[in-house]
N, C-alpha and C. Protein backbone atom coordinates (compact mmCIF):
# COMPACT_ATOMS: atom_id res chain seq x y z
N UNK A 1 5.52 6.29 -46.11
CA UNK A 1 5.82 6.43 -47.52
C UNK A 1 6.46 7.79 -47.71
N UNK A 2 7.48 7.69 -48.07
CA UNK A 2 8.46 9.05 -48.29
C UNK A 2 8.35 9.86 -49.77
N UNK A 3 8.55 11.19 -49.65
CA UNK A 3 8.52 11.55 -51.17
C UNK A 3 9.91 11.25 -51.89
N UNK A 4 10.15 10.97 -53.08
CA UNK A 4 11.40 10.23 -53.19
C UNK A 4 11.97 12.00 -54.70
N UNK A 5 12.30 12.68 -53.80
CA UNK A 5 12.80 14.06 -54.70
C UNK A 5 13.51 13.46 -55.78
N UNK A 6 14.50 13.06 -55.82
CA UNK A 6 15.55 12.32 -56.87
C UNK A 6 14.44 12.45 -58.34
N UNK A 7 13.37 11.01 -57.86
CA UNK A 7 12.31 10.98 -59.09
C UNK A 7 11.44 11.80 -59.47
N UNK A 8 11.60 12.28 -58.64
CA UNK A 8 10.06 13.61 -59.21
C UNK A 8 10.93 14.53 -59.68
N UNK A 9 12.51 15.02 -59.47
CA UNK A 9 12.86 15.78 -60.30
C UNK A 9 13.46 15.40 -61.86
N UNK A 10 13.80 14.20 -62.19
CA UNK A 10 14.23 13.40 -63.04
C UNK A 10 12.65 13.90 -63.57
N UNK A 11 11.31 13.57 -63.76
CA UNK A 11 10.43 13.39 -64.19
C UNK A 11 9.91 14.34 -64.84
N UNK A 12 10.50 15.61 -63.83
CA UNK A 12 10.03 16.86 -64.15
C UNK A 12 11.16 17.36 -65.09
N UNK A 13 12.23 16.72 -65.55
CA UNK A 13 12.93 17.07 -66.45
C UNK A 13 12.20 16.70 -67.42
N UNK A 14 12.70 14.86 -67.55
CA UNK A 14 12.33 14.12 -68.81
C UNK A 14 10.51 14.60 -69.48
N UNK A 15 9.76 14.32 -68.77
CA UNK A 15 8.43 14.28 -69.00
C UNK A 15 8.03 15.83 -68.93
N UNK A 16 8.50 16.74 -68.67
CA UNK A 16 7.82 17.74 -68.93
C UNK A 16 8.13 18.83 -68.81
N UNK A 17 9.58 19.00 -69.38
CA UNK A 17 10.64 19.37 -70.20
C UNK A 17 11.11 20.58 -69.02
N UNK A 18 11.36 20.14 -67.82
CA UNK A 18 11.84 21.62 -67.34
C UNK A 18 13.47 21.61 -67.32
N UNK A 19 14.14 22.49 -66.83
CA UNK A 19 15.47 21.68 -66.78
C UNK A 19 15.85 21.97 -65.45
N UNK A 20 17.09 21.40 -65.00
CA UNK A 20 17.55 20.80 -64.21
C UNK A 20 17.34 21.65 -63.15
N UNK A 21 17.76 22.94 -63.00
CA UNK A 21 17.10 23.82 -61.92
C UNK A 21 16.16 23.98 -62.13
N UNK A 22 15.39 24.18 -62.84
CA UNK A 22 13.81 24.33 -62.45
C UNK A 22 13.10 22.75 -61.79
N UNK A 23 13.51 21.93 -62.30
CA UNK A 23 13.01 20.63 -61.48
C UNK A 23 13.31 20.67 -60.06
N UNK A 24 14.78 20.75 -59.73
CA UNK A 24 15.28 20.98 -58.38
C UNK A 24 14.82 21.75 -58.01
N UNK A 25 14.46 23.00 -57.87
CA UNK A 25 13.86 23.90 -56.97
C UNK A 25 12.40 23.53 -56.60
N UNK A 26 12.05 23.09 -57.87
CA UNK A 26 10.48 23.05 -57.54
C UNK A 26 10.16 21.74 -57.02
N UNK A 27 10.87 20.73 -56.81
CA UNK A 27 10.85 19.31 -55.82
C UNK A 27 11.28 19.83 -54.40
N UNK A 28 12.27 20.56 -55.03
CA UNK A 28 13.05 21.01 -53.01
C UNK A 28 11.66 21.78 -52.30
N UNK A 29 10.95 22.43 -53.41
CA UNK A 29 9.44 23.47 -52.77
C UNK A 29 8.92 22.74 -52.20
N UNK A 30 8.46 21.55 -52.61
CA UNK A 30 7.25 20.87 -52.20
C UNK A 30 7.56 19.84 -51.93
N UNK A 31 8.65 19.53 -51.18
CA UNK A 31 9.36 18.90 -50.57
C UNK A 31 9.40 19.37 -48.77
N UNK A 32 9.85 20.36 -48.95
CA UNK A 32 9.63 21.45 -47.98
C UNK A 32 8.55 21.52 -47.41
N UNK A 33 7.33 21.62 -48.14
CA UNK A 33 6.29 21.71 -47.90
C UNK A 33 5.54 20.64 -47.67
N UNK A 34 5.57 19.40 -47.80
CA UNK A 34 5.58 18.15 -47.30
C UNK A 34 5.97 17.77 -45.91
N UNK A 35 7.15 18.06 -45.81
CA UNK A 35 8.21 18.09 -44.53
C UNK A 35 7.08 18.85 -43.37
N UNK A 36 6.86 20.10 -44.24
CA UNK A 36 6.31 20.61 -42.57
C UNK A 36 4.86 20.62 -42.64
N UNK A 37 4.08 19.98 -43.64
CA UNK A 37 3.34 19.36 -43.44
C UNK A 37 2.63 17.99 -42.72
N UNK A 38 3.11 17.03 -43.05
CA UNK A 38 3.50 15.59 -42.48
C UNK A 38 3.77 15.24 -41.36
N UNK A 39 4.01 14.36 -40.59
CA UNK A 39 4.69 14.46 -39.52
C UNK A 39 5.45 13.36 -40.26
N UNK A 40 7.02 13.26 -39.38
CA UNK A 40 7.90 12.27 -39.52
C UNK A 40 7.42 11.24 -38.90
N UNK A 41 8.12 10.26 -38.79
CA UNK A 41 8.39 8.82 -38.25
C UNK A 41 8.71 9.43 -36.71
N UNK A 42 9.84 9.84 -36.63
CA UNK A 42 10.46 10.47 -35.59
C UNK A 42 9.43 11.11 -34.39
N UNK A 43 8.30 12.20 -35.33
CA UNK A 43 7.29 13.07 -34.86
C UNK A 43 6.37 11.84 -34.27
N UNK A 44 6.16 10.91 -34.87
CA UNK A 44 4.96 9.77 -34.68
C UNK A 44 5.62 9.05 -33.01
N UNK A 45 6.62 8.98 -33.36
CA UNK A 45 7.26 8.04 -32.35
C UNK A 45 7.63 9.01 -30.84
N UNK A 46 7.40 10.60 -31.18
CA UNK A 46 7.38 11.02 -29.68
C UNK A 46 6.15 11.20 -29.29
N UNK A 47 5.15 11.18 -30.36
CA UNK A 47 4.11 11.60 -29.93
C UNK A 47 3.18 10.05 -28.88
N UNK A 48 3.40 8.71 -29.96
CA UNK A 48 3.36 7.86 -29.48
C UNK A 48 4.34 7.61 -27.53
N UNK A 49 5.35 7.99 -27.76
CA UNK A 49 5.52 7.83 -26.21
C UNK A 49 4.56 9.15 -25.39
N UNK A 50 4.66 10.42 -25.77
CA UNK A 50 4.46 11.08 -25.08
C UNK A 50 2.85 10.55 -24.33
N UNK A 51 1.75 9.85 -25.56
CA UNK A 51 0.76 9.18 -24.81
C UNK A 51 0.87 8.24 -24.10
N UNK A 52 1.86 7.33 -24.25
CA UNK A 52 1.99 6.13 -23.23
C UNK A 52 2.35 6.22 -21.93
N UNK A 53 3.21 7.82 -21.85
CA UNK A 53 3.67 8.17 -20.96
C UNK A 53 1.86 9.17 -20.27
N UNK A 54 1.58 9.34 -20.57
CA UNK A 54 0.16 10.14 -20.04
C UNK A 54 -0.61 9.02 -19.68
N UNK A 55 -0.97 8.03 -20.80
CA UNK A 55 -1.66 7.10 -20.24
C UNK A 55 -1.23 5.96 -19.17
N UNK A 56 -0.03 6.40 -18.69
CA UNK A 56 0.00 5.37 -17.82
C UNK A 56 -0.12 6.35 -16.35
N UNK A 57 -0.29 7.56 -16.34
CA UNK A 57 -0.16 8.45 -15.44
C UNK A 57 -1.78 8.58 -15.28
N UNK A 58 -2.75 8.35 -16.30
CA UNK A 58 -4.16 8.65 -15.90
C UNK A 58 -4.52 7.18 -15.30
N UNK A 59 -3.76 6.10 -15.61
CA UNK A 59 -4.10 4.81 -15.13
C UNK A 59 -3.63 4.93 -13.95
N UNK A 60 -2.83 5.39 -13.27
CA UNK A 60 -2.42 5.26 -11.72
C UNK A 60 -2.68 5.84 -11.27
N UNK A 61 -3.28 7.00 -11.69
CA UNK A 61 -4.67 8.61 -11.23
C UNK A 61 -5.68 7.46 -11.04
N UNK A 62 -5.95 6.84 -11.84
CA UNK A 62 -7.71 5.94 -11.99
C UNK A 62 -7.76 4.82 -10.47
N UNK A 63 -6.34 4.30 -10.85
CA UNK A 63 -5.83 2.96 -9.08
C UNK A 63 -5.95 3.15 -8.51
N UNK A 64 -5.45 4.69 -8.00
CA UNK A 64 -5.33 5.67 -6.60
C UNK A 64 -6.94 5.68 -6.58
N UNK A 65 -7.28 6.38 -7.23
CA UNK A 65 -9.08 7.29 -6.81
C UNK A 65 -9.37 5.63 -6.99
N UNK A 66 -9.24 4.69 -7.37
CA UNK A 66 -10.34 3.36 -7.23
C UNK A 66 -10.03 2.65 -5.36
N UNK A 67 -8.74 3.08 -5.27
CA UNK A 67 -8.16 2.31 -3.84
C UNK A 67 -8.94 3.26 -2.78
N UNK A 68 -8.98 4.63 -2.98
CA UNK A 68 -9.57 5.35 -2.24
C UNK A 68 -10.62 5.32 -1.93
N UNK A 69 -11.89 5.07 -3.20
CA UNK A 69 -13.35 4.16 -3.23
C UNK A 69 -13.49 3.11 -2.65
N UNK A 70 -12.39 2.37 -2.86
CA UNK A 70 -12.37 1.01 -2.43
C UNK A 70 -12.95 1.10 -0.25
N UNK A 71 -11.47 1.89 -0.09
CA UNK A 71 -11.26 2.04 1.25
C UNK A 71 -12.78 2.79 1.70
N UNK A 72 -13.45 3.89 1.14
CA UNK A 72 -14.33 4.66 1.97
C UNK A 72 -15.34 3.76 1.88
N UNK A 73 -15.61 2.97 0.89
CA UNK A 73 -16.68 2.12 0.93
C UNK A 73 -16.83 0.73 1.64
N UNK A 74 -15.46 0.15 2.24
CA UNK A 74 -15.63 -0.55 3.10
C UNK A 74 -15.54 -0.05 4.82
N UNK A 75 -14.85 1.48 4.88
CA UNK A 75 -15.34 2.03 6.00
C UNK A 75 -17.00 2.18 6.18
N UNK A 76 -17.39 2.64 4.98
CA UNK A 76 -19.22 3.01 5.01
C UNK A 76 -19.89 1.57 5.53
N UNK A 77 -19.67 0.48 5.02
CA UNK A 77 -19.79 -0.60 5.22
C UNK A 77 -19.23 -1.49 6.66
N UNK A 78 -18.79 -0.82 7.57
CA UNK A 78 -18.36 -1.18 8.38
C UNK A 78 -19.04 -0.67 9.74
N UNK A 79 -19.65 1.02 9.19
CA UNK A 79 -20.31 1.59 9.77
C UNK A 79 -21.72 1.07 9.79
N UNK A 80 -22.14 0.78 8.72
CA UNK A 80 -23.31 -0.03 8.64
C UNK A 80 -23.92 -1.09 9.72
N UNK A 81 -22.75 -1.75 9.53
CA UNK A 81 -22.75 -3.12 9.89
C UNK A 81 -22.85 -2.87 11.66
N UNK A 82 -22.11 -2.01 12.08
CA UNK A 82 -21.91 -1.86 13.51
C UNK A 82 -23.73 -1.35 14.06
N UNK A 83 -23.89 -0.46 13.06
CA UNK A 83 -25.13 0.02 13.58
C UNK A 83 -26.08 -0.71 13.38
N UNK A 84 -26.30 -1.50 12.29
CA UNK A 84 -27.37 -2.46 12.12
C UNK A 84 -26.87 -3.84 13.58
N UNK A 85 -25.50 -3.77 13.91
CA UNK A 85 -25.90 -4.70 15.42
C UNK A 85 -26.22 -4.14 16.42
N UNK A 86 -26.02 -3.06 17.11
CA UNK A 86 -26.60 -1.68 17.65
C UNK A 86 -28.09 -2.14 17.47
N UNK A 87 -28.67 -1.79 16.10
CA UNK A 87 -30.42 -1.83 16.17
C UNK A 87 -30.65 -3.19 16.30
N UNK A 88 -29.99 -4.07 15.98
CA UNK A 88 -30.69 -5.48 16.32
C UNK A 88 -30.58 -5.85 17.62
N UNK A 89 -29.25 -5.09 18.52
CA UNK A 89 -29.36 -5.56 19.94
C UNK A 89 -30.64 -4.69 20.48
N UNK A 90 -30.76 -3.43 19.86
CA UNK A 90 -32.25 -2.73 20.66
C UNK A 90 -33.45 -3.34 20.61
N UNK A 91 -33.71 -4.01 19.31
CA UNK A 91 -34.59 -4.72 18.79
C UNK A 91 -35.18 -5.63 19.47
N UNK A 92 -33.89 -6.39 19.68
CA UNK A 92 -33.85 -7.70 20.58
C UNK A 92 -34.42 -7.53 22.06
N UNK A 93 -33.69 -6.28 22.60
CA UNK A 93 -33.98 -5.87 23.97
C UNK A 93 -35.03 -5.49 24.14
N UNK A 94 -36.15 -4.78 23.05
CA UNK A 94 -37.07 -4.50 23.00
C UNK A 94 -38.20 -5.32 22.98
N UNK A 95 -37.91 -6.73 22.58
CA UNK A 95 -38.55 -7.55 22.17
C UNK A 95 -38.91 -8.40 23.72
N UNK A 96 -37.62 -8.63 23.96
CA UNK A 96 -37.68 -9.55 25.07
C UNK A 96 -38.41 -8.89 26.36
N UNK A 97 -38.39 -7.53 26.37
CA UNK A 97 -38.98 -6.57 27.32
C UNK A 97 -40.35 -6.69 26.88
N UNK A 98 -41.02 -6.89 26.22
CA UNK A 98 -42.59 -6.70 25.92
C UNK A 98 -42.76 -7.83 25.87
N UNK A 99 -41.85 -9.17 25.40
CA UNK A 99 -42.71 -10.37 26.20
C UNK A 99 -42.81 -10.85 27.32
N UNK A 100 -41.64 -10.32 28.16
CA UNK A 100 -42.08 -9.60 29.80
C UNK A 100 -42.79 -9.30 29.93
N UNK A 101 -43.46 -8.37 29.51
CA UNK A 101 -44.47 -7.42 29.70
C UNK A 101 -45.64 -8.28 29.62
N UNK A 102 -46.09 -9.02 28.42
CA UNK A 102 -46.99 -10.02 27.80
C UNK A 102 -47.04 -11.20 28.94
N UNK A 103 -45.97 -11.62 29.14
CA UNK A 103 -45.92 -12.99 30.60
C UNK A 103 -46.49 -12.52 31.20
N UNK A 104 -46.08 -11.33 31.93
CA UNK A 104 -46.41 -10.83 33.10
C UNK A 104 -48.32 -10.24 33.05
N UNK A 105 -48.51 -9.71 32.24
CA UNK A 105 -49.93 -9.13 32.01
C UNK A 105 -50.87 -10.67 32.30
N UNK A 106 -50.37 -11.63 31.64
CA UNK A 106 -51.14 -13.15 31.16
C UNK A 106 -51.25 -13.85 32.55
N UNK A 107 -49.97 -13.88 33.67
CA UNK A 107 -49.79 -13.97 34.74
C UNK A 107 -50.98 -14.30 35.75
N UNK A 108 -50.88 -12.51 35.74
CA UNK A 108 -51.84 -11.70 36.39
C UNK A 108 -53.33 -12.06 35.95
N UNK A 109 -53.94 -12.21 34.38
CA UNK A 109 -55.35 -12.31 34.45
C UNK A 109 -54.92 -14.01 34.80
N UNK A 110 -54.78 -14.50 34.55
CA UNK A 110 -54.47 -16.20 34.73
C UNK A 110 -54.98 -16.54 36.45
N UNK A 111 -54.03 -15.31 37.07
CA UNK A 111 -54.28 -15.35 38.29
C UNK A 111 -55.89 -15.42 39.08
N UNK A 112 -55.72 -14.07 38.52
CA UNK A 112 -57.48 -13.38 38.26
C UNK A 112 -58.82 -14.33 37.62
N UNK A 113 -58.62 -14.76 36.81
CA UNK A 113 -59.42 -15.93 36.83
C UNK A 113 -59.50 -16.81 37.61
N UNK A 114 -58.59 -17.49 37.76
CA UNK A 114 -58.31 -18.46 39.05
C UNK A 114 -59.01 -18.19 40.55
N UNK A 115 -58.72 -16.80 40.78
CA UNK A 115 -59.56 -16.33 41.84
C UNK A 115 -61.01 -16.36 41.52
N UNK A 116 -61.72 -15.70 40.56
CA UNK A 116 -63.15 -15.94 40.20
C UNK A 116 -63.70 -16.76 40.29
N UNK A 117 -62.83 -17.92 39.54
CA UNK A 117 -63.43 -19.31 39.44
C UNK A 117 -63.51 -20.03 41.04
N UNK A 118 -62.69 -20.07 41.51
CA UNK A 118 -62.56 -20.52 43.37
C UNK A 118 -63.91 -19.98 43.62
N UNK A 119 -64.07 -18.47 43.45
CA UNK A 119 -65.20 -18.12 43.92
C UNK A 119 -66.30 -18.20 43.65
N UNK A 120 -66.50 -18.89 42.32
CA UNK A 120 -67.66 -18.70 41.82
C UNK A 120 -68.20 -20.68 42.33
N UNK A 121 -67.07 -21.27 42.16
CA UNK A 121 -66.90 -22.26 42.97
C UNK A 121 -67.53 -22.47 44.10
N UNK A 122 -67.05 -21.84 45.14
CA UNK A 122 -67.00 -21.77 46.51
C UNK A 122 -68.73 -21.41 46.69
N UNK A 123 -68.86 -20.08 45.82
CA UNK A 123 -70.71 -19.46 45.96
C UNK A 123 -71.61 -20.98 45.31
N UNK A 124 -71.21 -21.66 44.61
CA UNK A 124 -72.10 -22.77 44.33
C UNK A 124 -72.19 -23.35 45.00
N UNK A 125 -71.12 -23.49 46.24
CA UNK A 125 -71.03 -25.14 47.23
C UNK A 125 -71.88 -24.30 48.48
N UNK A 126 -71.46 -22.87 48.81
CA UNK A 126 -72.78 -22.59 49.95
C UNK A 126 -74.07 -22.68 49.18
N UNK A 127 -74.30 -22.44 47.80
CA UNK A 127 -75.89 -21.78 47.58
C UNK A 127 -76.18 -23.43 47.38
N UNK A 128 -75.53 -24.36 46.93
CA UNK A 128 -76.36 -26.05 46.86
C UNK A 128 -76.16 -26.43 48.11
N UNK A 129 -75.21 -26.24 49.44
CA UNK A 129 -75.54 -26.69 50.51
C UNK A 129 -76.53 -26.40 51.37
């Protein structure tokens, strides 16, 4: 909405009796003073690019640092993954080694009984013969 000087100095004649230079000067005043008050159309419309032009520069600041997140977090994730098969092959190896261990212990008394029993066997068949 523009100030429209023409009418406000016409007004300031008719309606309230100044005359013709005194209307003109005192519209051109505050006219002036409007002007560098206000912003133009013009002012609106660089200011408007000058943000579109920023905001599209913090949006491809934001892509970059998100691609960069992107990337370290599927390296972190990659690292993960390697080491969690790492601990599951130890795991595994660990596992299968102590039920070695477990066979082998069970083996042995299995054995060991077996011998007792023969013998305890064997001492019954001399002590009833």
């Amino acid at each position: 909405m523009g100030f429209d000087t023409l009418r406000a100095a016409h007004r300031l004649r008719d309606e309230a009796g100044f005359d013709e230079t005194q209307a003109t000067v005192l519209v051109l005043t505050f006219a002036e003073g409007f002007a560098e008050r206000f912003p133009t159309k013009a002012d609106l419309q660089e200011v408007d690019t000058s943000v579109r032009v920023e905001l599209k520069r913090v949006e491809a600041s934001i892509r970059g640092d998100m691609e960069k997140m992107e990337t370290s977090i599927r390296g972190d994730m990659e690292k993960m993954e390697t080491s969690l098969r790492s601990d599951m092959g130890k795991i595994e190896t660990s596992v299968r080694t102590g039920l070695r261990d477990l066979e082998n212990r069970m083996t042995i008394r299995m054995g060991g009984l077996m011998v007792i029993g023969i013998g305890v066997l064997l001492s019954l068949q001399r002590f009833l013969s």
